[in-house]
PDB file of N, CA and C in Angstrom:
ATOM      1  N   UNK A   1      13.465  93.260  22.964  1.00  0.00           N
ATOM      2  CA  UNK A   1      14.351  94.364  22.642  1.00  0.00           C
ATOM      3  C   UNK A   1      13.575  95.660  22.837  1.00  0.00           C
ATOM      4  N   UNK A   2      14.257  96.619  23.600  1.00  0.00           N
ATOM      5  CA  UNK A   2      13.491  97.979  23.584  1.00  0.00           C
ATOM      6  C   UNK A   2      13.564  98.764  22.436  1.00  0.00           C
ATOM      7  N   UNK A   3      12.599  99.797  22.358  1.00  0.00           N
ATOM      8  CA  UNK A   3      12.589 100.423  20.865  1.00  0.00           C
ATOM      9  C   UNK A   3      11.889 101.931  21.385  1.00  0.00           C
ATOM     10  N   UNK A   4      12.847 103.503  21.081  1.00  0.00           N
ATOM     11  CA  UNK A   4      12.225 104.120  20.770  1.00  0.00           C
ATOM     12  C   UNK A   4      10.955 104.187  19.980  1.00  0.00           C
ATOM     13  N   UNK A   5      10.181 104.827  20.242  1.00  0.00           N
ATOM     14  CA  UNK A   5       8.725 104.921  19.470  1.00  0.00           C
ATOM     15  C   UNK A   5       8.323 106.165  19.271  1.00  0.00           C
ATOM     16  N   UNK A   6       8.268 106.561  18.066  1.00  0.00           N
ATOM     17  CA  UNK A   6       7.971 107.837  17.674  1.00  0.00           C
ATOM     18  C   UNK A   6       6.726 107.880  16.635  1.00  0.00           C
ATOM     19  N   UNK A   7       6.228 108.739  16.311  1.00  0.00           N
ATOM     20  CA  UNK A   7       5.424 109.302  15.424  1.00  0.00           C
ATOM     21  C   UNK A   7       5.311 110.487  14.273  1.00  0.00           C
ATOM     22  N   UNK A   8       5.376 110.239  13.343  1.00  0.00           N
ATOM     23  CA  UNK A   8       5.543 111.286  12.228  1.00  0.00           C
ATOM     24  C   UNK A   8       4.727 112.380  12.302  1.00  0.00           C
ATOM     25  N   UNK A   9       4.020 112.226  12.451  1.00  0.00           N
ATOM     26  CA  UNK A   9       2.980 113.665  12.870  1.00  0.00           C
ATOM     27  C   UNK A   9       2.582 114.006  13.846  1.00  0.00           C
ATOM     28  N   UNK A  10       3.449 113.765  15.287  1.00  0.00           N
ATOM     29  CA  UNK A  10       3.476 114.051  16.576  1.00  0.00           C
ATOM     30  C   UNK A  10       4.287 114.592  16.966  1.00  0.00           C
ATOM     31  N   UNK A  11       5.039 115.566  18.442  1.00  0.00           N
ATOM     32  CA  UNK A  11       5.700 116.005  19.067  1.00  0.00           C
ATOM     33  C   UNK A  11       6.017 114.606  19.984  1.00  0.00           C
ATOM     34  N   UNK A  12       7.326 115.022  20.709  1.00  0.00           N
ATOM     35  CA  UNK A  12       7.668 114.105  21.210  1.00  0.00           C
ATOM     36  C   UNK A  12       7.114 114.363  22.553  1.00  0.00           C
ATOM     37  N   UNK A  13       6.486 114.954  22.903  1.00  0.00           N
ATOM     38  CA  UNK A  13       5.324 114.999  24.439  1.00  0.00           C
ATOM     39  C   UNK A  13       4.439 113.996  23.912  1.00  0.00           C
ATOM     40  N   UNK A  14       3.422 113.820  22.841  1.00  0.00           N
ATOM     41  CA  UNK A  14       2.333 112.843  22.826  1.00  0.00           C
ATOM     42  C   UNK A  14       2.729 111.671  22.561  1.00  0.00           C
ATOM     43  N   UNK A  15       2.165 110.923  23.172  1.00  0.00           N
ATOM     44  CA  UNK A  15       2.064 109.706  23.284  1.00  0.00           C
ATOM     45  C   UNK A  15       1.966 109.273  21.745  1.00  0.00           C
ATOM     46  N   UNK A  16       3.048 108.094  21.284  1.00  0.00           N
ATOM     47  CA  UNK A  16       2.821 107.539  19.962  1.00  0.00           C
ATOM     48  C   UNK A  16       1.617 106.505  19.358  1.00  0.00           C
ATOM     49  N   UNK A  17       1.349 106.020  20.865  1.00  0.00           N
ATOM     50  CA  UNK A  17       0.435 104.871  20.552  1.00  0.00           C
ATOM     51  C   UNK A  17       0.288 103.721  21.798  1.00  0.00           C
ATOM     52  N   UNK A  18      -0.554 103.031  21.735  1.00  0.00           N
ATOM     53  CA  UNK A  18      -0.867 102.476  23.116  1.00  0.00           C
ATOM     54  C   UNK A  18       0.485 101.314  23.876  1.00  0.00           C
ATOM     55  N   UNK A  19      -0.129 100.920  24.837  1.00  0.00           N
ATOM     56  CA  UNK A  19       1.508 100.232  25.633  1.00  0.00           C
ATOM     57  C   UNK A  19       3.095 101.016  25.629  1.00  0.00           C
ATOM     58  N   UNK A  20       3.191 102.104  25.330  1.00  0.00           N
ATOM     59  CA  UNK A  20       4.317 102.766  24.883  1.00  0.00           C
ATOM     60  C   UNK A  20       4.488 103.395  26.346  1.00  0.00           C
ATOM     61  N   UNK A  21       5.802 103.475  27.112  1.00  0.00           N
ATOM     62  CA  UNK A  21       5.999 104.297  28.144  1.00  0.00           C
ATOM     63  C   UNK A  21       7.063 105.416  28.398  1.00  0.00           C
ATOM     64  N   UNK A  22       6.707 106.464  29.134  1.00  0.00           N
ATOM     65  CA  UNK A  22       8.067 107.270  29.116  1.00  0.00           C
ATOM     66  C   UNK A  22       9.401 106.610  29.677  1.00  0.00           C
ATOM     67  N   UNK A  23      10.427 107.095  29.350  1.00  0.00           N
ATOM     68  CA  UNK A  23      11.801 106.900  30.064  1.00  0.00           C
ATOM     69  C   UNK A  23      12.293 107.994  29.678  1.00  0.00           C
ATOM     70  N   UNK A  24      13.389 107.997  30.670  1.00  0.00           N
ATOM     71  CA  UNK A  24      14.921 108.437  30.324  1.00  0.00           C
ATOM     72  C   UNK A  24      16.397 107.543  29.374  1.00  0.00           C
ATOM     73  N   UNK A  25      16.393 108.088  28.641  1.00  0.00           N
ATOM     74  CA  UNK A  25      17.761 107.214  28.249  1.00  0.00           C
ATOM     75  C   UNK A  25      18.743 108.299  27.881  1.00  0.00           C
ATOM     76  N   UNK A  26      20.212 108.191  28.228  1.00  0.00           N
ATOM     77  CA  UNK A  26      21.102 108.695  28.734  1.00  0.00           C
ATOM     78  C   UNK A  26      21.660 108.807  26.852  1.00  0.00           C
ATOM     79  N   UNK A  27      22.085 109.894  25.970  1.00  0.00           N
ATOM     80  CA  UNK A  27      22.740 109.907  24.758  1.00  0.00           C
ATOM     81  C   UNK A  27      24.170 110.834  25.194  1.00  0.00           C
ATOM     82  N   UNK A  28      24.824 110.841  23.874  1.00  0.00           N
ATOM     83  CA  UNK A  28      25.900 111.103  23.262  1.00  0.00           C
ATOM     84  C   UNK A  28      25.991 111.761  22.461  1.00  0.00           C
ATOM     85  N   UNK A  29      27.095 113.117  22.264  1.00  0.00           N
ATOM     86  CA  UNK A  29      27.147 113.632  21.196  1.00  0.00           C
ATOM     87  C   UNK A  29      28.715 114.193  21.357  1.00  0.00           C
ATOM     88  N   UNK A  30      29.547 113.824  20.459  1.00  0.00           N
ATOM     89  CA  UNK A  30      30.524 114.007  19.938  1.00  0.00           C
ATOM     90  C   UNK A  30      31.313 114.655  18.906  1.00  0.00           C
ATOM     91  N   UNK A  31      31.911 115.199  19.079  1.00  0.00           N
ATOM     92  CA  UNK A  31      32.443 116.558  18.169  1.00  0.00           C
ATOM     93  C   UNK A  31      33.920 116.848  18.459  1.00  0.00           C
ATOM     94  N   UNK A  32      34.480 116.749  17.229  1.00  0.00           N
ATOM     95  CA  UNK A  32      35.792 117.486  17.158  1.00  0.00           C
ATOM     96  C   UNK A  32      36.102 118.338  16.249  1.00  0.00           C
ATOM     97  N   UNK A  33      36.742 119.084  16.710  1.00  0.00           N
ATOM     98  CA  UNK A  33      37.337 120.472  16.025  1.00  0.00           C
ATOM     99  C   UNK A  33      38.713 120.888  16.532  1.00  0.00           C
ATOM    100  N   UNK A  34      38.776 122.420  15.928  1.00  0.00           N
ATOM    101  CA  UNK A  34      39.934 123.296  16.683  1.00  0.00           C
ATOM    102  C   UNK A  34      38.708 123.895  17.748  1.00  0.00           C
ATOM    103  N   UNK A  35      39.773 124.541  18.383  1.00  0.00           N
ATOM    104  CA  UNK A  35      39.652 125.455  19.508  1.00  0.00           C
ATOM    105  C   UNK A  35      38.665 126.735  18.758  1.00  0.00           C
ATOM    106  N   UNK A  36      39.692 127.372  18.008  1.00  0.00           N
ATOM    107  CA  UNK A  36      38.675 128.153  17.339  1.00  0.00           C
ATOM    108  C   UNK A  36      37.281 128.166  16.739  1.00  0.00           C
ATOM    109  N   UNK A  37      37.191 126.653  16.086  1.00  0.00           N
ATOM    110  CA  UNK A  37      35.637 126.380  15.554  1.00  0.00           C
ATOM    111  C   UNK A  37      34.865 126.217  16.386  1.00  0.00           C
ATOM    112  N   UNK A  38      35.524 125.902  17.890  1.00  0.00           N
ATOM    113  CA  UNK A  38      34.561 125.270  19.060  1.00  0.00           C
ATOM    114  C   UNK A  38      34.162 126.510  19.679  1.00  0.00           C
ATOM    115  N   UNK A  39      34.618 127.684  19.634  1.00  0.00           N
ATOM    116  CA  UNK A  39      34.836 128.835  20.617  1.00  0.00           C
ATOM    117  C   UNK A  39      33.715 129.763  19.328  1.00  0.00           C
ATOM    118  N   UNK A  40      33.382 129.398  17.972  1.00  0.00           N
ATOM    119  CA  UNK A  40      33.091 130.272  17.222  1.00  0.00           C
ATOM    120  C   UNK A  40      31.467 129.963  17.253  1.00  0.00           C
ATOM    121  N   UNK A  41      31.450 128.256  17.320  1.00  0.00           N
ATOM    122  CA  UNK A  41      29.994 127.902  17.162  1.00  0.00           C
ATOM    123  C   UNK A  41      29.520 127.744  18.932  1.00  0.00           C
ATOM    124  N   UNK A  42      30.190 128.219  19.313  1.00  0.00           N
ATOM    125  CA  UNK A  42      29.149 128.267  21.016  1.00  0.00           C
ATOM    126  C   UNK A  42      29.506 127.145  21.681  1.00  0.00           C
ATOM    127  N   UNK A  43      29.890 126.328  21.344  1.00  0.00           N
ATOM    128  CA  UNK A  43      30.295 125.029  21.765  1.00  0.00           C
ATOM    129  C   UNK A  43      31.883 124.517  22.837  1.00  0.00           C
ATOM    130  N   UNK A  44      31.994 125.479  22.597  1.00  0.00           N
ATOM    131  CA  UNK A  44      33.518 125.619  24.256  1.00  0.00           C
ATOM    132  C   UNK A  44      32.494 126.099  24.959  1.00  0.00           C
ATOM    133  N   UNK A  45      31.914 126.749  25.148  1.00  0.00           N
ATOM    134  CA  UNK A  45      31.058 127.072  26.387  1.00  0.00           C
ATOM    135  C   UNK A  45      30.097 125.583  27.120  1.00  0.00           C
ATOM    136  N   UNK A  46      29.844 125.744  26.347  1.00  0.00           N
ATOM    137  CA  UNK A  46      29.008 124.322  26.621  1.00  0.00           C
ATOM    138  C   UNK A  46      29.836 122.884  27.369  1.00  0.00           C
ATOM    139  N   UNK A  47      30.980 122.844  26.691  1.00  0.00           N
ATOM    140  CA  UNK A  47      31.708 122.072  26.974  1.00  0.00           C
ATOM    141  C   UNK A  47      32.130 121.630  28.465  1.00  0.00           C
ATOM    142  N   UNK A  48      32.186 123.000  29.125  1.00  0.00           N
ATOM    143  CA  UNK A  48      32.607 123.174  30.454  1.00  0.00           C
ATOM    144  C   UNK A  48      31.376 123.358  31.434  1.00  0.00           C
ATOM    145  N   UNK A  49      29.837 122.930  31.209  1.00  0.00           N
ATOM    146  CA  UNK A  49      28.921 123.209  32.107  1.00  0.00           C
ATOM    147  C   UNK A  49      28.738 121.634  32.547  1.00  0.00           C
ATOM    148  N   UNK A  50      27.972 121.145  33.246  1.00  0.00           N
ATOM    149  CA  UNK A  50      27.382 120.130  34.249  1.00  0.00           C
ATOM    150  C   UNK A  50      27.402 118.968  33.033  1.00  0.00           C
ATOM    151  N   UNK A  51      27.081 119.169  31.969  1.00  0.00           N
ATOM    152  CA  UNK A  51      26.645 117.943  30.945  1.00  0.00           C
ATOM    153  C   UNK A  51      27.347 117.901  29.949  1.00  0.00           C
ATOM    154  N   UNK A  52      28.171 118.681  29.673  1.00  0.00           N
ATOM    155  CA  UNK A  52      29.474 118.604  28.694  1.00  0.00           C
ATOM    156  C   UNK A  52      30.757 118.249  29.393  1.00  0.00           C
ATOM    157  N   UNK A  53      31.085 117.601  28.969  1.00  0.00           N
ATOM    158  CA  UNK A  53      32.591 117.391  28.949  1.00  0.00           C
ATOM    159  C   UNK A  53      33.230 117.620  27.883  1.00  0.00           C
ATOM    160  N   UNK A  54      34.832 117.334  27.754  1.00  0.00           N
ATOM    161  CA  UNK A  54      35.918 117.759  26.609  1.00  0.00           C
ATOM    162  C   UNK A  54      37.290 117.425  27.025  1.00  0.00           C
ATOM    163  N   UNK A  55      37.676 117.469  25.482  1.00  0.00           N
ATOM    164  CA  UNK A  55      39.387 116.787  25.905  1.00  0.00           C
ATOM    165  C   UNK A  55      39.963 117.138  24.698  1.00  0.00           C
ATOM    166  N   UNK A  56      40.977 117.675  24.926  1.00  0.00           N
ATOM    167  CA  UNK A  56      42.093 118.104  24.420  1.00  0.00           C
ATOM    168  C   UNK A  56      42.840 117.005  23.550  1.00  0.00           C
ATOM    169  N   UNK A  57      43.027 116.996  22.079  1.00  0.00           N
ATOM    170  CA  UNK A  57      43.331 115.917  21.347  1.00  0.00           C
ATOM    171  C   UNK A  57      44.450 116.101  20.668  1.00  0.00           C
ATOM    172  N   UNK A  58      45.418 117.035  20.812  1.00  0.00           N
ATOM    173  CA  UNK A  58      46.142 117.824  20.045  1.00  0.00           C
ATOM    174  C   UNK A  58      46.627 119.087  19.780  1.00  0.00           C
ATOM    175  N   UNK A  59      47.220 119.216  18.969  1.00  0.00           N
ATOM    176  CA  UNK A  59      47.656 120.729  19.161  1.00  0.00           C
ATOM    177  C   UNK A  59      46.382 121.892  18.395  1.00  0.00           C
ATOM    178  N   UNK A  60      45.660 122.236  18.486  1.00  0.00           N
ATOM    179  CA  UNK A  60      44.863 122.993  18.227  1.00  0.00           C
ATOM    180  C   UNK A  60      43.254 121.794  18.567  1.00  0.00           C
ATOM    181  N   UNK A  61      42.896 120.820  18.837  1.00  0.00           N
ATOM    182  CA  UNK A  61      42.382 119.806  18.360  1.00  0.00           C
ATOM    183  C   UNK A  61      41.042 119.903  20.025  1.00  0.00           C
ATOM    184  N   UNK A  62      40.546 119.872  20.084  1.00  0.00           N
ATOM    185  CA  UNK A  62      39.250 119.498  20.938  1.00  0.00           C
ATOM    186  C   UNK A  62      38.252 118.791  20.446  1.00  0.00           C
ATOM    187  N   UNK A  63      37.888 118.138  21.455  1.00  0.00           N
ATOM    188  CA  UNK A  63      37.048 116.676  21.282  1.00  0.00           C
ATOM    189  C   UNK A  63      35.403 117.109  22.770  1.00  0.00           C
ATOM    190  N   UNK A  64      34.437 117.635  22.281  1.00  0.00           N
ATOM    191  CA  UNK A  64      33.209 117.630  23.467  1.00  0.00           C
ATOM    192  C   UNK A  64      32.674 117.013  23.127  1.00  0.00           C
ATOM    193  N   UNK A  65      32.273 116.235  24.455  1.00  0.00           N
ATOM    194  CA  UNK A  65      31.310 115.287  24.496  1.00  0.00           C
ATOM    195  C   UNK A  65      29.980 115.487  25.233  1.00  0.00           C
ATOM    196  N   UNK A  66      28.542 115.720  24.933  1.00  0.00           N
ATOM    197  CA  UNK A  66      27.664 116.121  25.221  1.00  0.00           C
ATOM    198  C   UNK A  66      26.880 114.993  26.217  1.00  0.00           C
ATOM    199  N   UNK A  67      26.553 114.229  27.126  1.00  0.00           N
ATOM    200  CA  UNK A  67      26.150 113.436  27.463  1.00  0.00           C
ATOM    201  C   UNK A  67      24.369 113.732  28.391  1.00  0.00           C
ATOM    202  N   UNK A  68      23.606 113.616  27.905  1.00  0.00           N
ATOM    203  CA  UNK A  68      22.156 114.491  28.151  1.00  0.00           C
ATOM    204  C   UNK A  68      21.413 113.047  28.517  1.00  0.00           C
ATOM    205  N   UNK A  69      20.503 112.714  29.327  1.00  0.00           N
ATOM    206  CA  UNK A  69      19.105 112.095  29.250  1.00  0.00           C
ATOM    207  C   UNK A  69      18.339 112.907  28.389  1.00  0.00           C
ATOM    208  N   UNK A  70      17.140 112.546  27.419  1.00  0.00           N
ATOM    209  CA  UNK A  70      16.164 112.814  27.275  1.00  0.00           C
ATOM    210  C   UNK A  70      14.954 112.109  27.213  1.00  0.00           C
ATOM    211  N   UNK A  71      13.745 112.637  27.489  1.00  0.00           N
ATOM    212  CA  UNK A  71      12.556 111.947  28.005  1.00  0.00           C
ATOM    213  C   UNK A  71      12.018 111.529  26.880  1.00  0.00           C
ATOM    214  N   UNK A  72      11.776 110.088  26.518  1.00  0.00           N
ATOM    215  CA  UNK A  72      11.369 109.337  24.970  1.00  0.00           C
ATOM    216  C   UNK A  72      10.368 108.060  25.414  1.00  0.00           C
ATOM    217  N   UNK A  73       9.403 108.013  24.312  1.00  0.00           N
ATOM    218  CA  UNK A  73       8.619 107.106  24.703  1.00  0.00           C
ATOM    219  C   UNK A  73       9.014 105.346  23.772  1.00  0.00           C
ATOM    220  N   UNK A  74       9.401 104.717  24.772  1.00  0.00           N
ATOM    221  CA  UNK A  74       9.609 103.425  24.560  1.00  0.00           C
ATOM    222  C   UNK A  74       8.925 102.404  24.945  1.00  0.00           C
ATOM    223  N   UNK A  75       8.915 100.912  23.943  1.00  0.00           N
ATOM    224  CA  UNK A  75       8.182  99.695  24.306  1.00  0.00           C
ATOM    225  C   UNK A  75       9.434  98.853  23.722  1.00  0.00           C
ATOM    226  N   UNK A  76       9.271  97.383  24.787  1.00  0.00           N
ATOM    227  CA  UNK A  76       9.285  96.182  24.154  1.00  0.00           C
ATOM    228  C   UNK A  76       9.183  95.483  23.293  1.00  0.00           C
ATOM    229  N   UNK A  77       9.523  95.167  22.248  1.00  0.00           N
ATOM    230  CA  UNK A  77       9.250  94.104  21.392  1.00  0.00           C
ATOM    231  C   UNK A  77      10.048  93.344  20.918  1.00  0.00           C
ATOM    232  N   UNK A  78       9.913  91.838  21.067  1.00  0.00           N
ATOM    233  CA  UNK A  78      10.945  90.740  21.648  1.00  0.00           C
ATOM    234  C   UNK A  78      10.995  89.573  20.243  1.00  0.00           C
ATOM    235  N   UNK A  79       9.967  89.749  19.619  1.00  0.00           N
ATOM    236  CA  UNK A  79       9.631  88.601  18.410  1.00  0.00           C
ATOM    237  C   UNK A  79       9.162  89.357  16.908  1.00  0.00           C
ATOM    238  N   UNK A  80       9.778  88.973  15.889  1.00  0.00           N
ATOM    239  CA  UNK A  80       9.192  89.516  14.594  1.00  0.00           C
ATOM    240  C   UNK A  80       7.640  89.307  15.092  1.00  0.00           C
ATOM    241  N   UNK A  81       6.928  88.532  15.207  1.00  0.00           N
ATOM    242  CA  UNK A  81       5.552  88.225  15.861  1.00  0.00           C
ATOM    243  C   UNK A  81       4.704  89.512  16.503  1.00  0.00           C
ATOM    244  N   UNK A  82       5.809  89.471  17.396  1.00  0.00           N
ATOM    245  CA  UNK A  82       4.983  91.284  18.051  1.00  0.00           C
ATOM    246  C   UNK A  82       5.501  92.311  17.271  1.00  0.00           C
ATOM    247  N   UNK A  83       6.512  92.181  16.543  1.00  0.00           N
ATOM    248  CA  UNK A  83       6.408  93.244  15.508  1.00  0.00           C
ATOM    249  C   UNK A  83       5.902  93.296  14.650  1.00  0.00           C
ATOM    250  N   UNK A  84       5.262  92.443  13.722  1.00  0.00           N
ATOM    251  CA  UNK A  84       4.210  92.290  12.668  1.00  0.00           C
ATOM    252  C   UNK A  84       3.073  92.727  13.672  1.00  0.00           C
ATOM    253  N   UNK A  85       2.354  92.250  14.894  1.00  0.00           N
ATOM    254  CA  UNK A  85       1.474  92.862  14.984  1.00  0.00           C
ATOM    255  C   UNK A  85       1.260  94.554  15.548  1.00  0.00           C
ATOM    256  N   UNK A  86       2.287  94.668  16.131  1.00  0.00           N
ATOM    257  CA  UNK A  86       2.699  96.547  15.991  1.00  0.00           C
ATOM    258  C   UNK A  86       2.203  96.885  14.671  1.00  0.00           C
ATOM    259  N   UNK A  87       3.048  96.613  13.667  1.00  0.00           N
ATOM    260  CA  UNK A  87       2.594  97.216  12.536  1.00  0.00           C
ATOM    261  C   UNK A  87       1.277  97.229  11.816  1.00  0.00           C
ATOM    262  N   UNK A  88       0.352  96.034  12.264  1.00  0.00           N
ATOM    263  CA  UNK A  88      -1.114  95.661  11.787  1.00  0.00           C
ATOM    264  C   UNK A  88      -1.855  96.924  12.398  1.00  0.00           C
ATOM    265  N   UNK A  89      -1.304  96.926  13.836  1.00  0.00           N
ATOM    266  CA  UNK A  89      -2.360  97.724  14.742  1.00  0.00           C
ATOM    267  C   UNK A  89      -2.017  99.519  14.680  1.00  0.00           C
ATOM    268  N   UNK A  90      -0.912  99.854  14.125  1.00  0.00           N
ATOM    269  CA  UNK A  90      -0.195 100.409  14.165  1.00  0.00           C
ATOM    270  C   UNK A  90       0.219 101.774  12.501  1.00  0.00           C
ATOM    271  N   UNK A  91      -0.162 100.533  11.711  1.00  0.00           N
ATOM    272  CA  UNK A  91      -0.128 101.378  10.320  1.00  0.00           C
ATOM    273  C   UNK A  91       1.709 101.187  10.177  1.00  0.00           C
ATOM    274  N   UNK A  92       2.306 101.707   8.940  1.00  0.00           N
ATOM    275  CA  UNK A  92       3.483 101.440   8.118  1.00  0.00           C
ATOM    276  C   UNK A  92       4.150 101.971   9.432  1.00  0.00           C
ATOM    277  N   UNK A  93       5.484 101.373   9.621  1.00  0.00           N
ATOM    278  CA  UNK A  93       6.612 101.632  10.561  1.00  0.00           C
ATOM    279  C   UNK A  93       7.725 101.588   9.465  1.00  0.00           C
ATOM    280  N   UNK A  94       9.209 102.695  10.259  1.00  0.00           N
ATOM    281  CA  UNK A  94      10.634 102.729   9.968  1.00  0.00           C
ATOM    282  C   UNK A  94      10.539 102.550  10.862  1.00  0.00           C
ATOM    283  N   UNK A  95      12.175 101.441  10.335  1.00  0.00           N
ATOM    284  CA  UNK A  95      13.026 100.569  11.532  1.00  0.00           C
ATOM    285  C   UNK A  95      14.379 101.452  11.414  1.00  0.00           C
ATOM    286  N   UNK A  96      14.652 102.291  12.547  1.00  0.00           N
ATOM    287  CA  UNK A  96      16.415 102.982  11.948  1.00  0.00           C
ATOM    288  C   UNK A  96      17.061 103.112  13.298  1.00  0.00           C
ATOM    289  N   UNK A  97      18.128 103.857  13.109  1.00  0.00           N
ATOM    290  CA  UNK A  97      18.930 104.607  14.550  1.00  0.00           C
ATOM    291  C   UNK A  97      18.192 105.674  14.858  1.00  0.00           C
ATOM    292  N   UNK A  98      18.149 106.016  15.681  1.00  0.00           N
ATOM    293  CA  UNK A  98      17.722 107.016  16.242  1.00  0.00           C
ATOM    294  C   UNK A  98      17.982 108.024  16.021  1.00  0.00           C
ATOM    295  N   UNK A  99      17.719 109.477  15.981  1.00  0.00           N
ATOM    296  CA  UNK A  99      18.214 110.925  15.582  1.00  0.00           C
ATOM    297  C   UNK A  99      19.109 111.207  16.932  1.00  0.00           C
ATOM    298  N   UNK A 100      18.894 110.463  18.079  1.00  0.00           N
ATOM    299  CA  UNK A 100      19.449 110.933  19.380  1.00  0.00           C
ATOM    300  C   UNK A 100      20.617 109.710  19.167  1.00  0.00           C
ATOM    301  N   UNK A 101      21.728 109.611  19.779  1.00  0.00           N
ATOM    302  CA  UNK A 101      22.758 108.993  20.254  1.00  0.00           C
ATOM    303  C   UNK A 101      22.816 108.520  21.101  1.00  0.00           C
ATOM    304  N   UNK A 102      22.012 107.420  21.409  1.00  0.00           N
ATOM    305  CA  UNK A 102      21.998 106.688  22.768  1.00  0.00           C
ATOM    306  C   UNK A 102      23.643 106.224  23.488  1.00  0.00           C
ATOM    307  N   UNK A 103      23.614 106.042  24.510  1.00  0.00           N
ATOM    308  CA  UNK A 103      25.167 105.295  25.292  1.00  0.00           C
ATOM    309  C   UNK A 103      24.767 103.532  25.035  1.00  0.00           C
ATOM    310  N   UNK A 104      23.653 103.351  24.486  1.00  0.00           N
ATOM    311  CA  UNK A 104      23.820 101.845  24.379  1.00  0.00           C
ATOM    312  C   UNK A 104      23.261 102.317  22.979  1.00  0.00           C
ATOM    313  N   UNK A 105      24.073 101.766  22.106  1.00  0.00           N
ATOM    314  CA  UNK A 105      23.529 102.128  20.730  1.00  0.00           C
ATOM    315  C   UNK A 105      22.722 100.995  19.651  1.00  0.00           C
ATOM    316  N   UNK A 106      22.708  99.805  20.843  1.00  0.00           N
ATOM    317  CA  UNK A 106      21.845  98.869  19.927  1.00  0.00           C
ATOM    318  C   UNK A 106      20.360  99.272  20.168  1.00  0.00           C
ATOM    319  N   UNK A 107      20.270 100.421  20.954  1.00  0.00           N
ATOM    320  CA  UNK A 107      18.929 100.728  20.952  1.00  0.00           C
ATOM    321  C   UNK A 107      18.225 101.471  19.622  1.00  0.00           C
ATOM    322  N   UNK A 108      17.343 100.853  18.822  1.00  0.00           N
ATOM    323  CA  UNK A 108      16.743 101.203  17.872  1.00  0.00           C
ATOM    324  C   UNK A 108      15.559 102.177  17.948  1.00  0.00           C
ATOM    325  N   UNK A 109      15.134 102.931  16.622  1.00  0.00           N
ATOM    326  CA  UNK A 109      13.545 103.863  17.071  1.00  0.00           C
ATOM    327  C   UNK A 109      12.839 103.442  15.862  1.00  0.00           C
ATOM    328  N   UNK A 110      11.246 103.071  16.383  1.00  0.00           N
ATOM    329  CA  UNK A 110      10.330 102.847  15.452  1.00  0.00           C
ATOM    330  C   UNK A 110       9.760 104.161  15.328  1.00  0.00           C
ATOM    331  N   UNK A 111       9.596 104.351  14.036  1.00  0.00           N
ATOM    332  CA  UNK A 111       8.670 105.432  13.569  1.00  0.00           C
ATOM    333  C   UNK A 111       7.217 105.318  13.192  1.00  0.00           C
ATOM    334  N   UNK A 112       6.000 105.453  13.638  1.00  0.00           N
ATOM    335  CA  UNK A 112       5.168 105.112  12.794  1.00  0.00           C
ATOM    336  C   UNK A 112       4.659 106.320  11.969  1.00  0.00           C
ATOM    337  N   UNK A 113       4.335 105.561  10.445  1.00  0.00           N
ATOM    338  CA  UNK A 113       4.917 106.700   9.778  1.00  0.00           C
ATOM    339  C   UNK A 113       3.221 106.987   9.356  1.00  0.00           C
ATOM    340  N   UNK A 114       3.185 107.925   9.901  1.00  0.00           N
ATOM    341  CA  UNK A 114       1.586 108.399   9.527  1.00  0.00           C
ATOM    342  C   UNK A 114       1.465 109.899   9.075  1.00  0.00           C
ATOM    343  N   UNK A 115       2.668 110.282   8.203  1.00  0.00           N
ATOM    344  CA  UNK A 115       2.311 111.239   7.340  1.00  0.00           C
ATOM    345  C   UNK A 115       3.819 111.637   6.374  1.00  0.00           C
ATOM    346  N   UNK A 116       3.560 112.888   5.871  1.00  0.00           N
ATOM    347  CA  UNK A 116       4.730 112.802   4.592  1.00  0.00           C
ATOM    348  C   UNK A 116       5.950 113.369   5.939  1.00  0.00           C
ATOM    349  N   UNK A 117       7.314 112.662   4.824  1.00  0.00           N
ATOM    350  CA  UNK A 117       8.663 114.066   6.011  1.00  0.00           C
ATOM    351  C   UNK A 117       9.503 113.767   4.699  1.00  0.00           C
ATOM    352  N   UNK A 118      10.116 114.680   4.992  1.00  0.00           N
ATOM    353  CA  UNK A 118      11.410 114.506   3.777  1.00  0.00           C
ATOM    354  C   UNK A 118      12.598 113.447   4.598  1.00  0.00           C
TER     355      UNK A 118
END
């Protein structure tokens, strides 16, 4: 199974940790409103450039959909086995969804958690 890989006290340029590689993976972001809330928070604009789309849901009602690649560092790991040893070599990990919205959403992100966050 692939797994975002992140780091708590890193930017997402550095590298989280060894075997980890860049990709692209393609997300989602979804939003509905009126016309007016969309036109107030900047977001009708957006709607209509190269990577937004939108659709009309109603009578005052809009629906944008944000659809972006961003560049994230991901690995493999196929067996609780290699995930226990991630974590040996690795220090304490979160297992969650991702902050990004992937288009395949069984894709998960490990955190390794090597410092405080709220």
């Amino acid at each position: 199974m692939k797994f975002i890989i992140s780091r708590t006290s890193a930017t997402t340029e550095e590298k989280p940790c060894e075997g980890t590689e860049r990709e692209y993976i393609e997300t989602y972001d979804e939003r509905i409103c009126s016309m007016k809330e969309a036109k107030a928070r900047g977001w009708f604009e957006q709607w209509f450039n190269k990577t937004h789309s939108h659709e009309e849901i109603g009578e005052d009602k809009i629906r944008g959909i944000d659809n972006t690649k961003w560049l994230v560092w991901t690995m493999e790991i196929n067996t609780l086995k290699e995930l226990m040893k991630f974590e040996e070599k690795n220090g304490n990990i979160i297992i969650s969804n991702s902050w990004l919205t992937p288009v395949d959403e069984s894709l998960k992100e490990i955190e390794i958690y090597d410092g405080y966050r709220e």
